[in-house]
PDB file of N, CA and C in Angstrom:
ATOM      1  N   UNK A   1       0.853  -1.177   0.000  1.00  0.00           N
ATOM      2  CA  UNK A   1       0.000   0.000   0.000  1.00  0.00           C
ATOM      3  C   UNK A   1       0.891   1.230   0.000  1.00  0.00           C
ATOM      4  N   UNK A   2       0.602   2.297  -0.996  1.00  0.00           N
ATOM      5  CA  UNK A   2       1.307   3.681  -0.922  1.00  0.00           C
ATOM      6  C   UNK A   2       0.584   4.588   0.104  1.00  0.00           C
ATOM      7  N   UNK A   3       1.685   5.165   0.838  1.00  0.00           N
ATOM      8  CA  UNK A   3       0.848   5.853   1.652  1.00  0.00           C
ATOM      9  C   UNK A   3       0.261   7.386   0.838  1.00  0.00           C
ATOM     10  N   UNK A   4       1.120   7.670  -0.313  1.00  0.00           N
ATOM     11  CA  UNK A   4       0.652   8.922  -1.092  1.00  0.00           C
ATOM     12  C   UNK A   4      -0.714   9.057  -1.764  1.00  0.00           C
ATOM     13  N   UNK A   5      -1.330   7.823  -1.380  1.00  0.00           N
ATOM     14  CA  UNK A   5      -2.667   7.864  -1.714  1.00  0.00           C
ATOM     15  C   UNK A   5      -3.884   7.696  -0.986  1.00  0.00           C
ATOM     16  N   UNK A   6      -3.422   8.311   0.285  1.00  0.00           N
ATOM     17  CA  UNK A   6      -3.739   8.067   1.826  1.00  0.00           C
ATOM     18  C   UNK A   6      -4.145   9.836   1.866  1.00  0.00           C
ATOM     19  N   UNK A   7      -5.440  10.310   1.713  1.00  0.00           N
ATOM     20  CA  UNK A   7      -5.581  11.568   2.324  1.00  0.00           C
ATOM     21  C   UNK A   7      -6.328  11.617   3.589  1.00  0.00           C
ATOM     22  N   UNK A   8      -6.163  12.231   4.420  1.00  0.00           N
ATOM     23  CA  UNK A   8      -6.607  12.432   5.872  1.00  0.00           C
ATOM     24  C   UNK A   8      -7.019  13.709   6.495  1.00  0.00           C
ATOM     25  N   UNK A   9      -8.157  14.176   6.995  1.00  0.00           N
ATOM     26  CA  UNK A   9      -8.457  15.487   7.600  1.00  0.00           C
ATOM     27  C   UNK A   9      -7.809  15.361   8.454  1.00  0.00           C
ATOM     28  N   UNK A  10      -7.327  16.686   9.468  1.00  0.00           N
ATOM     29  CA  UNK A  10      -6.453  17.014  10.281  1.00  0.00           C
ATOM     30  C   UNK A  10      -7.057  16.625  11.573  1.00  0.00           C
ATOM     31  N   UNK A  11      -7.644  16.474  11.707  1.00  0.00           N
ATOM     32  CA  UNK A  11      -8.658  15.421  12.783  1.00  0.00           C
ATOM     33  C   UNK A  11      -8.560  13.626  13.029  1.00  0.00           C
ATOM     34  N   UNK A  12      -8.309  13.750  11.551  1.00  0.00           N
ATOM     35  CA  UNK A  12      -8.363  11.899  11.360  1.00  0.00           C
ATOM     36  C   UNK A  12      -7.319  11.582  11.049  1.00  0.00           C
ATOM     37  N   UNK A  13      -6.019  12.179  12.252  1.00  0.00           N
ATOM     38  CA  UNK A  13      -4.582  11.470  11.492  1.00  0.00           C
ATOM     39  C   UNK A  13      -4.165  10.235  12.234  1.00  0.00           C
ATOM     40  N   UNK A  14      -5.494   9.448  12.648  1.00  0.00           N
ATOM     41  CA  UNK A  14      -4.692   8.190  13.349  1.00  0.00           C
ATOM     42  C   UNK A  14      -5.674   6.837  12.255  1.00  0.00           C
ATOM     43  N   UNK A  15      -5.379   5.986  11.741  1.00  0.00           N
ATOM     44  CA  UNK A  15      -6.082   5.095  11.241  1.00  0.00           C
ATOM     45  C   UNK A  15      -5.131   3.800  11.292  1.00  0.00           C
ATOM     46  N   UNK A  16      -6.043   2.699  11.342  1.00  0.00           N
ATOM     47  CA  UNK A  16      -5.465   1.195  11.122  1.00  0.00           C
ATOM     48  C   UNK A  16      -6.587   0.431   9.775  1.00  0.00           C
ATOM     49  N   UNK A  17      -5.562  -0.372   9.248  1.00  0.00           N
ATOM     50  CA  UNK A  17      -6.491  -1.150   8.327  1.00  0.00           C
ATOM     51  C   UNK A  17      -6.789  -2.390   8.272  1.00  0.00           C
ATOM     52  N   UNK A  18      -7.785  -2.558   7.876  1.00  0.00           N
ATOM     53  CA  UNK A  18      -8.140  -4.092   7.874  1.00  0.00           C
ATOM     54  C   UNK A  18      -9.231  -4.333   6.972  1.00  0.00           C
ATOM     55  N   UNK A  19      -9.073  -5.608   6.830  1.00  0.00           N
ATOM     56  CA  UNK A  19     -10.091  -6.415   4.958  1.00  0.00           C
ATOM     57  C   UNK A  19     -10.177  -5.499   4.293  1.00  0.00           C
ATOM     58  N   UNK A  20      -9.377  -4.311   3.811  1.00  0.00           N
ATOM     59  CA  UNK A  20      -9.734  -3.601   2.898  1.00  0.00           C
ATOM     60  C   UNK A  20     -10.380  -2.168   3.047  1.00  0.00           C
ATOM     61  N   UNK A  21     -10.957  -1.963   4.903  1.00  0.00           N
ATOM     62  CA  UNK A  21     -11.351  -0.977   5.034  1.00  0.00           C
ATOM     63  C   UNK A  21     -10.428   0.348   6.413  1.00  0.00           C
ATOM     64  N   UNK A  22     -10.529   1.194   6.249  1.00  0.00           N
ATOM     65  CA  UNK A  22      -9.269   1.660   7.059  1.00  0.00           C
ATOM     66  C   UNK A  22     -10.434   2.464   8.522  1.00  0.00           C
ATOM     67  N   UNK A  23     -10.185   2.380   9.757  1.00  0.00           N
ATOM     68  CA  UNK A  23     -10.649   2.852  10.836  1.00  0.00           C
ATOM     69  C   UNK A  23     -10.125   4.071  11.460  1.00  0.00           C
ATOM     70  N   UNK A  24     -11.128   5.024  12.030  1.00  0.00           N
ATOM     71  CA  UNK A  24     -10.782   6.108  12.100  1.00  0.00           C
ATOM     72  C   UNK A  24     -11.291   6.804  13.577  1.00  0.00           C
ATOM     73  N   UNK A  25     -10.596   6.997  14.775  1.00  0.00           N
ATOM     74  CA  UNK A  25     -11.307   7.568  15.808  1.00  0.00           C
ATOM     75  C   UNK A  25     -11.346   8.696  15.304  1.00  0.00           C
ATOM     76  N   UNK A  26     -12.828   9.397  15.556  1.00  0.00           N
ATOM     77  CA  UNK A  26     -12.747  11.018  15.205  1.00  0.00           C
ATOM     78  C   UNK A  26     -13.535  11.445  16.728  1.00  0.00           C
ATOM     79  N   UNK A  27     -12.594  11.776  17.199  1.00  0.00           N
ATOM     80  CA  UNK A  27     -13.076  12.620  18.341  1.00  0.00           C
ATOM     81  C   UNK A  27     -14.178  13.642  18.315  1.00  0.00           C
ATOM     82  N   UNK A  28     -13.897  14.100  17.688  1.00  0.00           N
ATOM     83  CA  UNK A  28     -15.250  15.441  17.642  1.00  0.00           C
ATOM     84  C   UNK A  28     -16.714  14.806  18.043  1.00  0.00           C
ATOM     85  N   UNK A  29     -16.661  13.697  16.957  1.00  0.00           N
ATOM     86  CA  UNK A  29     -17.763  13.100  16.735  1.00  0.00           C
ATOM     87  C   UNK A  29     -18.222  11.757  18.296  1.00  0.00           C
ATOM     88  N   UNK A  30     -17.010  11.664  18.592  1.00  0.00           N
ATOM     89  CA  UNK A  30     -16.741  10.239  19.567  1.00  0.00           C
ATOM     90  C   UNK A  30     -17.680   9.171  18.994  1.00  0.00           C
ATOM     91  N   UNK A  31     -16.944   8.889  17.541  1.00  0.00           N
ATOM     92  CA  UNK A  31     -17.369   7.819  16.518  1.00  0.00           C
ATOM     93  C   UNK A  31     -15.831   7.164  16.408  1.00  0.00           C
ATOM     94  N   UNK A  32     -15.906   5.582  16.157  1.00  0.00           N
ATOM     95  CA  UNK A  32     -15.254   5.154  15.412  1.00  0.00           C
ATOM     96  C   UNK A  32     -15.592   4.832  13.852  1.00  0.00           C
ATOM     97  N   UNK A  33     -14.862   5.099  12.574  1.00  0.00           N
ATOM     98  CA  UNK A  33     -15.498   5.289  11.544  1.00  0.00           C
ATOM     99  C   UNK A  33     -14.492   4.967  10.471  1.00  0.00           C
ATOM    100  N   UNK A  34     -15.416   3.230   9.841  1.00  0.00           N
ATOM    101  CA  UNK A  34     -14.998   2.752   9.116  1.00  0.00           C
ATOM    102  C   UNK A  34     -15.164   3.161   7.644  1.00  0.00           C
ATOM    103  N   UNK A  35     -13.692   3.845   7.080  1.00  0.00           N
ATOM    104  CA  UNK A  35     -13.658   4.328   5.764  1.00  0.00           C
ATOM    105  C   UNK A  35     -13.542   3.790   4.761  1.00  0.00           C
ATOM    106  N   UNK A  36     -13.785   3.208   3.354  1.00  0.00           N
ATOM    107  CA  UNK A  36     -13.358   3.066   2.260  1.00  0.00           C
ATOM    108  C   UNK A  36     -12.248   3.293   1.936  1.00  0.00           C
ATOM    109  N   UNK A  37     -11.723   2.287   0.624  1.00  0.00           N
ATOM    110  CA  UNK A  37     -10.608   2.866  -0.126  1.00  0.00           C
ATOM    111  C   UNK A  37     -10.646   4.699  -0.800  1.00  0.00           C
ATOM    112  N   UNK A  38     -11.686   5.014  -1.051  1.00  0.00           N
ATOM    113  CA  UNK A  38     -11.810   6.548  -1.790  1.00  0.00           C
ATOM    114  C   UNK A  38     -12.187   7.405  -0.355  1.00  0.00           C
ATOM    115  N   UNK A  39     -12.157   7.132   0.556  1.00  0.00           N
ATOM    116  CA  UNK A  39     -12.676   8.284   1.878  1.00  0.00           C
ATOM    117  C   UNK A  39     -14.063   8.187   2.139  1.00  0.00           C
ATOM    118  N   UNK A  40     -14.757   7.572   1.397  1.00  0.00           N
ATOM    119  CA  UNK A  40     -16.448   7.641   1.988  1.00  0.00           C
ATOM    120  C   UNK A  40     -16.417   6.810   2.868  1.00  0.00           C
ATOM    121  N   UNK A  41     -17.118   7.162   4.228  1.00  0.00           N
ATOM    122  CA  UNK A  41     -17.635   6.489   5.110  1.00  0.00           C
ATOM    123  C   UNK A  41     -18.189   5.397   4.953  1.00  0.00           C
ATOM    124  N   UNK A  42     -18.463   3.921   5.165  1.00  0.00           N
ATOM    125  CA  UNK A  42     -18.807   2.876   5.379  1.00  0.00           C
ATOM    126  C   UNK A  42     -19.455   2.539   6.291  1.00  0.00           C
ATOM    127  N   UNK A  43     -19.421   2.873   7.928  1.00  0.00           N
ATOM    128  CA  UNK A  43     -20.217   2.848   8.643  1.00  0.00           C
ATOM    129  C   UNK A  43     -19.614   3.479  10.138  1.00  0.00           C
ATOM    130  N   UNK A  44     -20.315   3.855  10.594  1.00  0.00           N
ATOM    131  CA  UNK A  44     -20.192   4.665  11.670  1.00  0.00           C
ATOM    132  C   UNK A  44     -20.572   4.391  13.123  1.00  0.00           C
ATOM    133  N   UNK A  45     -19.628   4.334  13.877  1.00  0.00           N
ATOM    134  CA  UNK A  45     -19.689   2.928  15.223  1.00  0.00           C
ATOM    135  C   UNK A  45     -19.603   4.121  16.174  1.00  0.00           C
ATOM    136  N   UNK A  46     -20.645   4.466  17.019  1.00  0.00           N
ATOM    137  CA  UNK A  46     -21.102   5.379  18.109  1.00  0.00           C
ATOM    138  C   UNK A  46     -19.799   4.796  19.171  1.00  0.00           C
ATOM    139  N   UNK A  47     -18.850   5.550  20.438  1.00  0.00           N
ATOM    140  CA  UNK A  47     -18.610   5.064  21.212  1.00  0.00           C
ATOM    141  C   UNK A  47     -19.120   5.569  22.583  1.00  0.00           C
ATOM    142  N   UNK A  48     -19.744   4.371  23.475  1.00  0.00           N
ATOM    143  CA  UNK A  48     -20.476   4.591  24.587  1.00  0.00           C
ATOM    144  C   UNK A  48     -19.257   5.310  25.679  1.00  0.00           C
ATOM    145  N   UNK A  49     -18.156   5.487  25.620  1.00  0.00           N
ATOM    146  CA  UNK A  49     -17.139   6.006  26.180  1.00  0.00           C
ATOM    147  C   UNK A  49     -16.480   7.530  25.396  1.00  0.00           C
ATOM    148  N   UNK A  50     -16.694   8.764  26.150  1.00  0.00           N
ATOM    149  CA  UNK A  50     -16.227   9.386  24.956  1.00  0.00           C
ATOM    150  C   UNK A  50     -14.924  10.143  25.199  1.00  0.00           C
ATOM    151  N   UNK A  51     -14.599  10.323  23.789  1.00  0.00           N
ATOM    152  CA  UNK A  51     -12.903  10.479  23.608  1.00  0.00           C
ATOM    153  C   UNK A  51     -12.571  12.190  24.092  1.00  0.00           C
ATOM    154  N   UNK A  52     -12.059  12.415  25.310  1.00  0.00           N
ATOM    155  CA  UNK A  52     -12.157  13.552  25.490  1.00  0.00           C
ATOM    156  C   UNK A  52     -10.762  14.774  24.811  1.00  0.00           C
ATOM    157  N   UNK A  53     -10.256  13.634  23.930  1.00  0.00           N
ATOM    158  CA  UNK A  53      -8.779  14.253  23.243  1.00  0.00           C
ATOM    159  C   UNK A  53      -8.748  13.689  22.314  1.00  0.00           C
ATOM    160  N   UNK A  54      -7.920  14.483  21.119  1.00  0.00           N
ATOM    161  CA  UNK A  54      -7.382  13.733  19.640  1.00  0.00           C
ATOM    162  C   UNK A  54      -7.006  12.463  20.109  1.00  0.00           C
ATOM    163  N   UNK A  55      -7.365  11.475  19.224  1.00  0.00           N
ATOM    164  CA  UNK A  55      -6.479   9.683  19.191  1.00  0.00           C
ATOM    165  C   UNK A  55      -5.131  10.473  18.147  1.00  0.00           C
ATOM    166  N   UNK A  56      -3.581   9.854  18.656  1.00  0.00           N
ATOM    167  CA  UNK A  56      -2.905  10.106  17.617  1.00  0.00           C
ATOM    168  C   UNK A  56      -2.799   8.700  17.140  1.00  0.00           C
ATOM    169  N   UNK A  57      -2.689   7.804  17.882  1.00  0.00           N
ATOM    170  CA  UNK A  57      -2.735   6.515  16.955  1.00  0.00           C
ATOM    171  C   UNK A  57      -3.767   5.362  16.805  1.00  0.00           C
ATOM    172  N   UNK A  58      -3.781   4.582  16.141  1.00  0.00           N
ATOM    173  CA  UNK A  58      -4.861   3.645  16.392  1.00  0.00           C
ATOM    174  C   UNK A  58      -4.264   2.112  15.372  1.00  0.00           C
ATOM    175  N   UNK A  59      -4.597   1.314  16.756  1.00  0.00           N
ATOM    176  CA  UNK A  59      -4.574  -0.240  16.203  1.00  0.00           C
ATOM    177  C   UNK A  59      -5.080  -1.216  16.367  1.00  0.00           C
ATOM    178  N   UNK A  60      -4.981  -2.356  15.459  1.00  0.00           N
ATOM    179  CA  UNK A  60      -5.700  -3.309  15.247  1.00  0.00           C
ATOM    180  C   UNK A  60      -5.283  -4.639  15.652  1.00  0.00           C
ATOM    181  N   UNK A  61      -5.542  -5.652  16.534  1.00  0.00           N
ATOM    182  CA  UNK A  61      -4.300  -6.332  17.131  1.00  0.00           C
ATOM    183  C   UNK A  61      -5.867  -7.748  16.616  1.00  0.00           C
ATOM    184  N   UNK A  62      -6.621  -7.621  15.588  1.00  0.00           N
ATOM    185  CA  UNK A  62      -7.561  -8.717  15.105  1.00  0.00           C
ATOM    186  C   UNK A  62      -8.886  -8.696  16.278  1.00  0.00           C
ATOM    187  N   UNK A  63      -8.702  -8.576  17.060  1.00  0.00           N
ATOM    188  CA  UNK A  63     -10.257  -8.378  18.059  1.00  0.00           C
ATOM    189  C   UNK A  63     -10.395  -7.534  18.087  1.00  0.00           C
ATOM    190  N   UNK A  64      -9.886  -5.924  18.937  1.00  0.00           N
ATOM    191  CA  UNK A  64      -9.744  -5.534  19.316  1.00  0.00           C
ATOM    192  C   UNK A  64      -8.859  -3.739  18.899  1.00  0.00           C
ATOM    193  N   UNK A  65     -10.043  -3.353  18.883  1.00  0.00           N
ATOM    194  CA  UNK A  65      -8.874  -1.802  18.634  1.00  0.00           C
ATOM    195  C   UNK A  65      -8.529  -1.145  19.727  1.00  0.00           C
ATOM    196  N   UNK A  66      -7.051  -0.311  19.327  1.00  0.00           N
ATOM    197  CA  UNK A  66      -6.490   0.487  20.294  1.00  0.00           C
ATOM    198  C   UNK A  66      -6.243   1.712  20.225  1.00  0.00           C
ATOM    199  N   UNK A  67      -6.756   2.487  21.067  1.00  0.00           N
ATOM    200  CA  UNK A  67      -6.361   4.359  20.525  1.00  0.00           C
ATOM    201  C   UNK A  67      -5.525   4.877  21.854  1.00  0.00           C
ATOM    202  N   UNK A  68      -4.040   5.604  21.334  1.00  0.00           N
ATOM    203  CA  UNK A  68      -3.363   6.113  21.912  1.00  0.00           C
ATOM    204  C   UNK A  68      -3.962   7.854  22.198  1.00  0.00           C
ATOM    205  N   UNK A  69      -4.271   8.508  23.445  1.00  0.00           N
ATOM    206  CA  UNK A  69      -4.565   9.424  23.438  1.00  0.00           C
ATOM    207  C   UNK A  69      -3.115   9.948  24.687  1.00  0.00           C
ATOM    208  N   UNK A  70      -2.634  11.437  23.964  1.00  0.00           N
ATOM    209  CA  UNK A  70      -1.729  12.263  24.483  1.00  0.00           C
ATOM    210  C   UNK A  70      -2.110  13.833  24.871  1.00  0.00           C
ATOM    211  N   UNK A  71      -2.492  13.396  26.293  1.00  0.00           N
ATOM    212  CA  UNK A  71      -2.935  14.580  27.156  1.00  0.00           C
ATOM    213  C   UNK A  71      -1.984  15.280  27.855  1.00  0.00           C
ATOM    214  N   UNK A  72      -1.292  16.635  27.547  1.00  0.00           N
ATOM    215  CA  UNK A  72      -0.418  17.172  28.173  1.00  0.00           C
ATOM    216  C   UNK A  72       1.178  16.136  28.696  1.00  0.00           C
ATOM    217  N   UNK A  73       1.554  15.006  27.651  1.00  0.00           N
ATOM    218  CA  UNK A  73       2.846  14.426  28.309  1.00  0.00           C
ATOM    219  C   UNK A  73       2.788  13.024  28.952  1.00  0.00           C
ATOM    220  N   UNK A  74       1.172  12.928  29.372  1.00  0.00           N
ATOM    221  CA  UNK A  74       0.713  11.885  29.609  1.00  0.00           C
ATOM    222  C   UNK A  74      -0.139  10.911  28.569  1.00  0.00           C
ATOM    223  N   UNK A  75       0.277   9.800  28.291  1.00  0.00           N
ATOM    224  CA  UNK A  75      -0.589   8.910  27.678  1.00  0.00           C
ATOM    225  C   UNK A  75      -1.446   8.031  28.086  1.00  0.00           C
ATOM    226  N   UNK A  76      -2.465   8.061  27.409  1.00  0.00           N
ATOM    227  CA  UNK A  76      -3.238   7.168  27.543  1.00  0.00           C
ATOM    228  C   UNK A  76      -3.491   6.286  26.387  1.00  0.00           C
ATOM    229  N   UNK A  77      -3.610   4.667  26.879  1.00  0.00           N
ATOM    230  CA  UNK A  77      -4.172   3.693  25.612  1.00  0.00           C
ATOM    231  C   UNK A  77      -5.706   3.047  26.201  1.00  0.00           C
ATOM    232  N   UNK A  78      -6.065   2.712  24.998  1.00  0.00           N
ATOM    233  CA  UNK A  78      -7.555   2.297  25.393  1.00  0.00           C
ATOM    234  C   UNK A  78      -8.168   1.402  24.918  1.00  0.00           C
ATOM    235  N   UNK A  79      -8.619   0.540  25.348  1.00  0.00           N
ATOM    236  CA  UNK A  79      -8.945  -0.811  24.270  1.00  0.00           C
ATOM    237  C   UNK A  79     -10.450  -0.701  24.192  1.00  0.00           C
ATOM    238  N   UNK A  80     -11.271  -1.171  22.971  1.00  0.00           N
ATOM    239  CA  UNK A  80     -12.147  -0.807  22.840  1.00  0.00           C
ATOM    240  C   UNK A  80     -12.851  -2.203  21.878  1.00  0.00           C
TER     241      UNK A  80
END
């Protein structure tokens, strides 16, 4: 995969991929949000926990996603 064909709003710079579709914490929204290859949304996963900071990273370990959130120096990870 090229990443030069990877565009991202400045909001959504943490994603992981999988079968083809790429995942996206967007805080604003406190959605997780499964994107397409072209950027359209696919479906949109409410989280009952909400993200009170940008995710800078996010991963996929096959069950289970993970979002790194960096609050003032301190991190937090979160399994979800």
């Amino acid at each position: 995969m090229a990443g030069e064909n990877i565009r991202l709003s400045s909001n959504q710079v943490n994603f992981a991929a999988h079968e083809g579709y790429f995942f996206v914490f967007d805080a604003p929204l406190d959605n997780l949000l499964q994107k397409t290859d072209d950027g359209n949304t696919a479906f949109s996963y409410p989280l009952d926990v909400l993200l009170s900071n940008n995710v800078v990273d996010t991963q996929f370990d096959g069950v289970y996603f993970w979002s790194e959130e960096n609050v003032g120096g301190t991190v937090y990870i979160k399994r979800w």
